[in-house]
N, C-alpha and C. Protein backbone atom coordinates (compact mmCIF):
# COMPACT_ATOMS: atom_id res chain seq x y z
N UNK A 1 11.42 -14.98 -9.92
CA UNK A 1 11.09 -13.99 -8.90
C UNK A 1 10.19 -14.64 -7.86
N UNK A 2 10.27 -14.25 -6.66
CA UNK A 2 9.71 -14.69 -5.58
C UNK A 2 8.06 -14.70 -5.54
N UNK A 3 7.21 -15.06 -5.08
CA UNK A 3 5.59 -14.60 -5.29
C UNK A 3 5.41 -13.79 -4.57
N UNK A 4 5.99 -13.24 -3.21
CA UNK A 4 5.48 -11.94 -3.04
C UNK A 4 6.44 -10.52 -3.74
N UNK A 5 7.01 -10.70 -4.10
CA UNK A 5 7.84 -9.44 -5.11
C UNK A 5 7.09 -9.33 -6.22
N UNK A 6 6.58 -10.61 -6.77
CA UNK A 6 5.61 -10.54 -7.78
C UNK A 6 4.84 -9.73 -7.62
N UNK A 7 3.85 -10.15 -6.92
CA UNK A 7 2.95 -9.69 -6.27
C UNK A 7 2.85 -8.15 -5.77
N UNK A 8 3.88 -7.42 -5.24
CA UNK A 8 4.49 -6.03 -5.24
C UNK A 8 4.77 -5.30 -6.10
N UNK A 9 5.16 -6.10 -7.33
CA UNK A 9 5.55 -5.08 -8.37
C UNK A 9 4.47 -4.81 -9.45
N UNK A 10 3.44 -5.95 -8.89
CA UNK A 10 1.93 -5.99 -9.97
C UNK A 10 1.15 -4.44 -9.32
N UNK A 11 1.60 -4.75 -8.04
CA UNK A 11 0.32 -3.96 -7.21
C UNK A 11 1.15 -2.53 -7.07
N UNK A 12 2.37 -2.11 -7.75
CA UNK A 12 2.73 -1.09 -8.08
C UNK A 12 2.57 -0.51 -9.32
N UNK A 13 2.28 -1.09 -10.10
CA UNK A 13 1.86 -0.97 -11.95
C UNK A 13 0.37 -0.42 -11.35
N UNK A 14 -0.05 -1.60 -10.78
CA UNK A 14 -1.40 -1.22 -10.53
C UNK A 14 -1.86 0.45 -10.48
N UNK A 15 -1.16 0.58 -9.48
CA UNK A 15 -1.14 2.02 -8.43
C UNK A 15 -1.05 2.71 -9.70
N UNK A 16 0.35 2.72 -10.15
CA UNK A 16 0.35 3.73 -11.08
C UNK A 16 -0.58 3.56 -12.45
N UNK A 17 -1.03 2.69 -12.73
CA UNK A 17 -1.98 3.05 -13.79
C UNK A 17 -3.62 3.25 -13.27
N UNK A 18 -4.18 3.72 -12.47
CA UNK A 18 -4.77 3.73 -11.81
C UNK A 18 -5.21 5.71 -11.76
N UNK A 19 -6.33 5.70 -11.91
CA UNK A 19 -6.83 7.29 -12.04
C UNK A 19 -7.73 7.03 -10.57
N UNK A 20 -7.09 8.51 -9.90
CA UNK A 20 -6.97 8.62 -8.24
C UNK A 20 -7.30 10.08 -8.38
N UNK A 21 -7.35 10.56 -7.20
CA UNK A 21 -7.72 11.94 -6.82
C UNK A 21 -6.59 12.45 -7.14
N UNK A 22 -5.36 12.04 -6.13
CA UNK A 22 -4.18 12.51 -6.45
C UNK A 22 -3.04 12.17 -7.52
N UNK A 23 -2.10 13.01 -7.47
CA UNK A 23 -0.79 12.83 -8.50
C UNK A 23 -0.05 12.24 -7.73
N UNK A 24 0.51 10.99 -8.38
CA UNK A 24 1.85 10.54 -7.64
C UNK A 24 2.64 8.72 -8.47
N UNK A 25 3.21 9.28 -8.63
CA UNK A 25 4.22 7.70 -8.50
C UNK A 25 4.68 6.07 -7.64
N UNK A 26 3.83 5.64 -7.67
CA UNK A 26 4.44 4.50 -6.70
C UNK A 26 5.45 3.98 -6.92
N UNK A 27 5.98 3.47 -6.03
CA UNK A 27 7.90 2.87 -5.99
C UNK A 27 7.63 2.01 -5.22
N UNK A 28 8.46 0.84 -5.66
CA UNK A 28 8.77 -0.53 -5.09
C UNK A 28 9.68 -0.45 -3.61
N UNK A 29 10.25 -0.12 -2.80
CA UNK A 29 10.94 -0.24 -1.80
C UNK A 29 10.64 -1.37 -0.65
N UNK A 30 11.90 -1.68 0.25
CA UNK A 30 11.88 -2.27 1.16
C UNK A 30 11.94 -1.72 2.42
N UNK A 31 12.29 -0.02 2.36
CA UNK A 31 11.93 0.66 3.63
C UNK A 31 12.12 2.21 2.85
N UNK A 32 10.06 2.36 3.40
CA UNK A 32 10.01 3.71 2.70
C UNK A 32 10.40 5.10 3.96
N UNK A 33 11.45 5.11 3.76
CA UNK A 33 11.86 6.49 4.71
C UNK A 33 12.83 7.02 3.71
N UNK A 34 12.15 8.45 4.16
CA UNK A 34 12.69 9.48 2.94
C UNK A 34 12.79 10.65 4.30
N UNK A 35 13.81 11.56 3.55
CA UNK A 35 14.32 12.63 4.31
C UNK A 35 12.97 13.83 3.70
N UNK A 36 12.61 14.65 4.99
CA UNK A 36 11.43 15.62 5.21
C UNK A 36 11.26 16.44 3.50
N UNK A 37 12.53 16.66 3.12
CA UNK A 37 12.53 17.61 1.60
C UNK A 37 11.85 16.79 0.74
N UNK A 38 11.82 15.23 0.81
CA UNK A 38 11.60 14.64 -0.34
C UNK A 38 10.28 14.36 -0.55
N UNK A 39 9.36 15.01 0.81
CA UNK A 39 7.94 14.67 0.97
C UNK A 39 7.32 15.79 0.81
N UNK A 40 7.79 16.85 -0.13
CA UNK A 40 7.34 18.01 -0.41
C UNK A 40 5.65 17.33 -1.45
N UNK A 41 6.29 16.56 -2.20
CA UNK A 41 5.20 15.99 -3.35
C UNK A 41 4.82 14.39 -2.39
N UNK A 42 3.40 13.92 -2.93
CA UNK A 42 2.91 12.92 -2.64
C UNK A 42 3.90 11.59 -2.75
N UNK A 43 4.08 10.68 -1.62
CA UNK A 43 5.11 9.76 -1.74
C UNK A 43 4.26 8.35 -1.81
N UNK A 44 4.16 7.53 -2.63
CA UNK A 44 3.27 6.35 -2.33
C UNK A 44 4.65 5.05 -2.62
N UNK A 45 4.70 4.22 -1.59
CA UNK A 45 5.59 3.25 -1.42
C UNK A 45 5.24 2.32 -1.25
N UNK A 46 5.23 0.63 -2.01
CA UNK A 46 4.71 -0.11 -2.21
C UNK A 46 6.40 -1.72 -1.33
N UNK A 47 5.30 -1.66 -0.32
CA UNK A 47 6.39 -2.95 0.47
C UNK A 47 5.99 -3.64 0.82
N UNK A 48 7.70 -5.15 0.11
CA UNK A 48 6.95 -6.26 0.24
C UNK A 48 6.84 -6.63 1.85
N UNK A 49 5.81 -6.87 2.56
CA UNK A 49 5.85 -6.84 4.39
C UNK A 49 6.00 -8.76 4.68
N UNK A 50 5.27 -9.90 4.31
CA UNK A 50 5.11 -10.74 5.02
C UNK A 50 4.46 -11.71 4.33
N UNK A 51 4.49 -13.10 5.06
CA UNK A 51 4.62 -13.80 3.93
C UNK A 51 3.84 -15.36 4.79
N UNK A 52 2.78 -15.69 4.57
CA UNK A 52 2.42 -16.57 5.51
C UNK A 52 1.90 -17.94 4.45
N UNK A 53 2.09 -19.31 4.79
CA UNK A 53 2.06 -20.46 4.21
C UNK A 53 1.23 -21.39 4.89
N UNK A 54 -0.03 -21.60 4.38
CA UNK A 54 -1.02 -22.59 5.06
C UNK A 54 -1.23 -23.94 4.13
N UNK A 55 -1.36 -24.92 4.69
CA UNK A 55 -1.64 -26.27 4.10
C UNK A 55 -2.94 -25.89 3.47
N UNK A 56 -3.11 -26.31 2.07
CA UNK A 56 -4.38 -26.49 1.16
C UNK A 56 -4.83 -28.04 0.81
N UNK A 57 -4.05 -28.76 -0.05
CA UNK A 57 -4.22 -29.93 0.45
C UNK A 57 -2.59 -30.25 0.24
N UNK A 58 -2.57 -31.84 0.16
CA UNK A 58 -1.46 -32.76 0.23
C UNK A 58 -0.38 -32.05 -0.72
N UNK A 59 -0.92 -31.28 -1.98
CA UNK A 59 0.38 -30.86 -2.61
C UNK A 59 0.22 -29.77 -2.77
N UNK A 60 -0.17 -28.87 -2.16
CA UNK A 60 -0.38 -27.49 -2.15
C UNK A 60 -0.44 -26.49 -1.04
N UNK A 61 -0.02 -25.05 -0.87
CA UNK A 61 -0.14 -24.24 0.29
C UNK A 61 -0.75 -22.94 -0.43
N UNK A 62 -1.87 -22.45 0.72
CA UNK A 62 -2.58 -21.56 0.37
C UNK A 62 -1.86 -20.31 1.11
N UNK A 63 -1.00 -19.62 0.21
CA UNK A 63 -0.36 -18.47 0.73
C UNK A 63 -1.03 -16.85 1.11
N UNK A 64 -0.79 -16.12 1.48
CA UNK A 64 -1.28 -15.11 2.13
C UNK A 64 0.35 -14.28 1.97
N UNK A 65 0.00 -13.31 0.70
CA UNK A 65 1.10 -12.56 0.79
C UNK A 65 0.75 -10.98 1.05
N UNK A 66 1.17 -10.72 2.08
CA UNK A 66 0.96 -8.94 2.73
C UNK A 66 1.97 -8.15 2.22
N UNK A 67 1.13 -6.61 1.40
CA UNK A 67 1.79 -6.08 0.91
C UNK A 67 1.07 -4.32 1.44
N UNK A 68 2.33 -3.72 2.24
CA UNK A 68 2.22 -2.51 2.31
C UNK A 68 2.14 -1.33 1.41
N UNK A 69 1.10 -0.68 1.96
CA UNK A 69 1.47 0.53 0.51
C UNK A 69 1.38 1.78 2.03
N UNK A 70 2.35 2.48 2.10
CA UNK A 70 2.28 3.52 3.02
C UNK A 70 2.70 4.60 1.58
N UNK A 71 1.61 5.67 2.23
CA UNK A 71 1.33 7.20 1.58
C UNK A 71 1.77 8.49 2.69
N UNK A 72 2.46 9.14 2.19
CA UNK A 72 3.08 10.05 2.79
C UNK A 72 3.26 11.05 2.32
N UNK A 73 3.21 12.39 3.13
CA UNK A 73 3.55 14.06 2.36
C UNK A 73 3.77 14.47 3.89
N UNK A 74 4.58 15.68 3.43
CA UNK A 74 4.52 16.44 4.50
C UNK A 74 3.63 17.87 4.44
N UNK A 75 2.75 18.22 5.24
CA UNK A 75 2.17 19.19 5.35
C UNK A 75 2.48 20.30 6.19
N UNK A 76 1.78 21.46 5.76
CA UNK A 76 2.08 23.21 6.26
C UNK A 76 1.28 23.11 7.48
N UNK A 77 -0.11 23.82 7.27
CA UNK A 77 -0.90 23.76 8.33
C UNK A 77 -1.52 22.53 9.35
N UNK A 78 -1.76 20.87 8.50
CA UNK A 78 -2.21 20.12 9.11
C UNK A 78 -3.77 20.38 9.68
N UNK A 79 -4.32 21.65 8.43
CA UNK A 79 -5.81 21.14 9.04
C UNK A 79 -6.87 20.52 7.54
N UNK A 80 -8.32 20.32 8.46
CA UNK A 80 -8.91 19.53 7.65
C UNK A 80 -8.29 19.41 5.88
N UNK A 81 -8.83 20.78 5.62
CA UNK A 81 -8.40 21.25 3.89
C UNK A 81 -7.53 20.82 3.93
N UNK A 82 -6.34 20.42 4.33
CA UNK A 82 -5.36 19.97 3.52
C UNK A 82 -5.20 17.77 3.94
N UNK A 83 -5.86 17.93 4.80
CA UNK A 83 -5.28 16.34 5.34
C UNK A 83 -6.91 15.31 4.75
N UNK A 84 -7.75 16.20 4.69
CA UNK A 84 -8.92 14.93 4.31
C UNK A 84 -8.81 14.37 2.72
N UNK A 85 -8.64 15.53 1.78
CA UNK A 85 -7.68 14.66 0.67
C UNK A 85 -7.26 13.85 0.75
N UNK A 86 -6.03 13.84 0.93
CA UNK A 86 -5.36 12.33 1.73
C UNK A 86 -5.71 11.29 2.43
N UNK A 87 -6.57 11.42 3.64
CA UNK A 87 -7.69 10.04 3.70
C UNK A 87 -8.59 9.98 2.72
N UNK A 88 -8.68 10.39 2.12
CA UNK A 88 -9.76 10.27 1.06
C UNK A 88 -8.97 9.28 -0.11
N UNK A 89 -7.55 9.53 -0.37
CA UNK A 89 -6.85 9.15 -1.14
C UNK A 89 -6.73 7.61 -0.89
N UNK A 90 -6.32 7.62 0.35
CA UNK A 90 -5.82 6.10 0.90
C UNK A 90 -6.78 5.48 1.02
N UNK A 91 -8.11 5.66 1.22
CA UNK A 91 -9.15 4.86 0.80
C UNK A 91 -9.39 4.51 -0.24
N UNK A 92 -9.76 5.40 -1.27
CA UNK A 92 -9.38 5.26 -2.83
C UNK A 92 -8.58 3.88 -3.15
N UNK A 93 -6.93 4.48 -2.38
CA UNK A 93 -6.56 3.22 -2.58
C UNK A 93 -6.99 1.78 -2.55
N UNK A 94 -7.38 1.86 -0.80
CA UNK A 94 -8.01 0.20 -0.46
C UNK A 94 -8.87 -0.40 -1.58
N UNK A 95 -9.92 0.69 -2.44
CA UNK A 95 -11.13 0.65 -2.97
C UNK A 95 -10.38 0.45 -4.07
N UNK A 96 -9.45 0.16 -4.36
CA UNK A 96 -8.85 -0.01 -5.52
C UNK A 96 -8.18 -1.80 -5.61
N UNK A 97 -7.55 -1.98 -4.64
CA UNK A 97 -7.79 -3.39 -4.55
C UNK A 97 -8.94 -4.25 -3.92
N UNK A 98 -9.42 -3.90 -3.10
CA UNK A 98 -10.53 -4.58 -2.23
C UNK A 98 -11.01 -5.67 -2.98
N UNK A 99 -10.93 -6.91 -2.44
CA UNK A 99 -11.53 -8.25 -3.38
C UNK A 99 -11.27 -8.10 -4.68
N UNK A 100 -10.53 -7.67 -5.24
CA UNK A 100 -10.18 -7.89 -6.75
C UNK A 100 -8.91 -8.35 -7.05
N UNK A 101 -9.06 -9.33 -8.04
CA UNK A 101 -7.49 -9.64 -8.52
C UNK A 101 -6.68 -8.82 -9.08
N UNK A 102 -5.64 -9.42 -9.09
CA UNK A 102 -4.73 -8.39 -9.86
C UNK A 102 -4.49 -8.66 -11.76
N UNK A 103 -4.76 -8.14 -12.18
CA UNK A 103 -4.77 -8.12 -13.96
C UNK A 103 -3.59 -8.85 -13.96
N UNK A 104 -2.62 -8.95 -14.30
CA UNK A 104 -1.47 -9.61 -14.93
C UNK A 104 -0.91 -10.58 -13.57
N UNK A 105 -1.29 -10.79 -12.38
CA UNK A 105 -1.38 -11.80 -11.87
C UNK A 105 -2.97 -12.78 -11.35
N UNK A 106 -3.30 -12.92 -12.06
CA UNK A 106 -4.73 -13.31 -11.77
C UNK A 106 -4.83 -14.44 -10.47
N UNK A 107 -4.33 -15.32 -10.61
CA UNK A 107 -4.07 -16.40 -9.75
C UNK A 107 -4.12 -15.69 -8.07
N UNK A 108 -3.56 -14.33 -8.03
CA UNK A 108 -3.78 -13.69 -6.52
C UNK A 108 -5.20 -12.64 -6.33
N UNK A 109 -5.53 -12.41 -5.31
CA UNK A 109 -7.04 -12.35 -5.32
C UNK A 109 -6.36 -11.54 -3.55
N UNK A 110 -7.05 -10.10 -3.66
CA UNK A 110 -7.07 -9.09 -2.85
C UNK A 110 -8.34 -9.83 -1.59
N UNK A 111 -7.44 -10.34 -0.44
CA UNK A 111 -8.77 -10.59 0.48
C UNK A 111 -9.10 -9.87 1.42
N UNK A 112 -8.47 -8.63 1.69
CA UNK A 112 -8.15 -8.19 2.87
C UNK A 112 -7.63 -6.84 2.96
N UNK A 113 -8.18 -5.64 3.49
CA UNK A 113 -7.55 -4.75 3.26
C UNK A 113 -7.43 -3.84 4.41
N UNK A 114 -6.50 -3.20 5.15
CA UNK A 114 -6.44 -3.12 6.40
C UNK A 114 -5.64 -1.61 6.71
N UNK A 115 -6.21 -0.61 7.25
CA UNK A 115 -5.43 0.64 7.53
C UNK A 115 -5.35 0.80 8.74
N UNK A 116 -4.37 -0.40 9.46
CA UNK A 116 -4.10 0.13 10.56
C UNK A 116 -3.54 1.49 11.51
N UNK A 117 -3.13 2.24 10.50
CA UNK A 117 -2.03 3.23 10.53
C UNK A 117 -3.53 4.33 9.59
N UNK A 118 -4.05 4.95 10.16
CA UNK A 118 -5.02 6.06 9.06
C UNK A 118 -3.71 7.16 9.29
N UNK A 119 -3.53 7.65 10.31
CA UNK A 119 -2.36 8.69 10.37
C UNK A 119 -1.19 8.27 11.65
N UNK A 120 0.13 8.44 11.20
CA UNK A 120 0.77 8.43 12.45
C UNK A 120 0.75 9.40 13.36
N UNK A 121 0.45 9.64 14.54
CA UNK A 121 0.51 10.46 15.40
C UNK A 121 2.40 11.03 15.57
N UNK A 122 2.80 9.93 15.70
CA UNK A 122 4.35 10.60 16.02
C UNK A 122 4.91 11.01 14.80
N UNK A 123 4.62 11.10 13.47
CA UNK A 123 5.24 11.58 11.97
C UNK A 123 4.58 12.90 12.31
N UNK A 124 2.90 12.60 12.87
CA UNK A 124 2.24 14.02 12.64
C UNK A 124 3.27 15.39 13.28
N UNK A 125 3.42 14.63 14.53
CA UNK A 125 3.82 15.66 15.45
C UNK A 125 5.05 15.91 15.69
N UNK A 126 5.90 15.11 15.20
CA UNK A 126 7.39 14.94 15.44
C UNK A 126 8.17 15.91 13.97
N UNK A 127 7.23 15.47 12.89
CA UNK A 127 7.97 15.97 11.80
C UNK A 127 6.97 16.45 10.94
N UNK A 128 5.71 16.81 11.23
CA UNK A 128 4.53 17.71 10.15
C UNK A 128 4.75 17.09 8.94
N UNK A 129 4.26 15.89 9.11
CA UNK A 129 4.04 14.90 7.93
C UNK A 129 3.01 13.74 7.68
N UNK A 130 2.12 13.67 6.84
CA UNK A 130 0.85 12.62 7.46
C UNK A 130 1.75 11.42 6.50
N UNK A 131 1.51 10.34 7.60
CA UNK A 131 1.81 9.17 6.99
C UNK A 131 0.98 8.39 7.38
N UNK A 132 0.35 7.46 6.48
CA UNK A 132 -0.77 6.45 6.63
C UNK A 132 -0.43 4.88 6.05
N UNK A 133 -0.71 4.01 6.28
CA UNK A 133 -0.62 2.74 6.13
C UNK A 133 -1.65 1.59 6.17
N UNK A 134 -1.55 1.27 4.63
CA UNK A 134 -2.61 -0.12 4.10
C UNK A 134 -1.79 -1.25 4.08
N UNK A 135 -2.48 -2.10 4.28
CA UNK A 135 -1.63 -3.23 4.56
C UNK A 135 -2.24 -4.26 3.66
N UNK A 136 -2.43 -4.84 2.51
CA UNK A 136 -3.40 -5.42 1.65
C UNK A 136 -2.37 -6.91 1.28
N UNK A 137 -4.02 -8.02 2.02
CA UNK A 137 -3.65 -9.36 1.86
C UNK A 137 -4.42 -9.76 0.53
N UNK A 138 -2.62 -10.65 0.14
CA UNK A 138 -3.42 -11.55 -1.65
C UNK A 138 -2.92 -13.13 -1.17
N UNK A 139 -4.60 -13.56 -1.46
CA UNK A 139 -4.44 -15.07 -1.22
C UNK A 139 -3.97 -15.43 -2.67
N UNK A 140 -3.41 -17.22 -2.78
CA UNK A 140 -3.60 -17.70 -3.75
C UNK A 140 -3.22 -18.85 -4.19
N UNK A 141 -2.99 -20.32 -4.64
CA UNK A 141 -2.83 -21.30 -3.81
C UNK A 141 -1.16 -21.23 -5.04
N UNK A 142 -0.14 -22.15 -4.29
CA UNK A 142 0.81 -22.31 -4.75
C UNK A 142 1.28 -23.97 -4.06
């Protein structure tokens, strides 16, 4: 298996064994789009995004593998009570890898953790659905 699929499917075990505010399942995918019915319940989607290769020394590259976890539901009202949960959640998340390795891959090491995406504006408004996006870098030399 590839090292960042590795790496994706650790940090989906992760997720799910992992005691969070919320209920939910993480899934491995390569593009998390789901039709509006299926975001009735909490959706957490774990993708492999990117894949970067730096010289370490003469026989080695210090990789940088980026792995998305976008969280998604669709919501009724869209106010506080129902949407700060959910940032609350996706932080949780970050705070869940942040500088820590991963148990059954030790060798990768969480350096980076990044929510560019806290809510989409166009999911918000287009389809009454909060979708948010972490983007979490694992160094590790190969």
């Amino acid at each position: 298996m590839t090292t960042i699929l590795e790496i994706a499917d650790k940090v989906t075990a992760k997720l799910n064994a992992a005691s969070l505010s919320q209920t939910f399942e993480a899934t491995r995918l390569y593009i998390p789009n789901f039709d509006l019915s299926d975001l009735k319940e909490l959706r957490v989607t774990v993708v492999p995004r990117e894949i970067d290769l730096l010289p370490l020394d003469r026989a080695s590259n210090k990789v940088h593998a980026m792995i998305d976890v976008a969280v998604q539901k669709k919501f009724k009202k869209g106010d506080a009570g129902e949407i700060d949960p959910l940032v609350q959640f996706v932080e949780e998340v970050g705070d869940e890898f942040r500088l820590k390795r991963l148990t059954d891959f030790p060798q990768a090491r969480c350096v980076k953790v990044q929510n560019s995406v806290l809510y989409s504006v166009e999911h918000w408004e287009q389809q009454r659905q909060f979708t948010s996006l972490l983007t979490l870098t694992f160094e590790l030399a190969r």
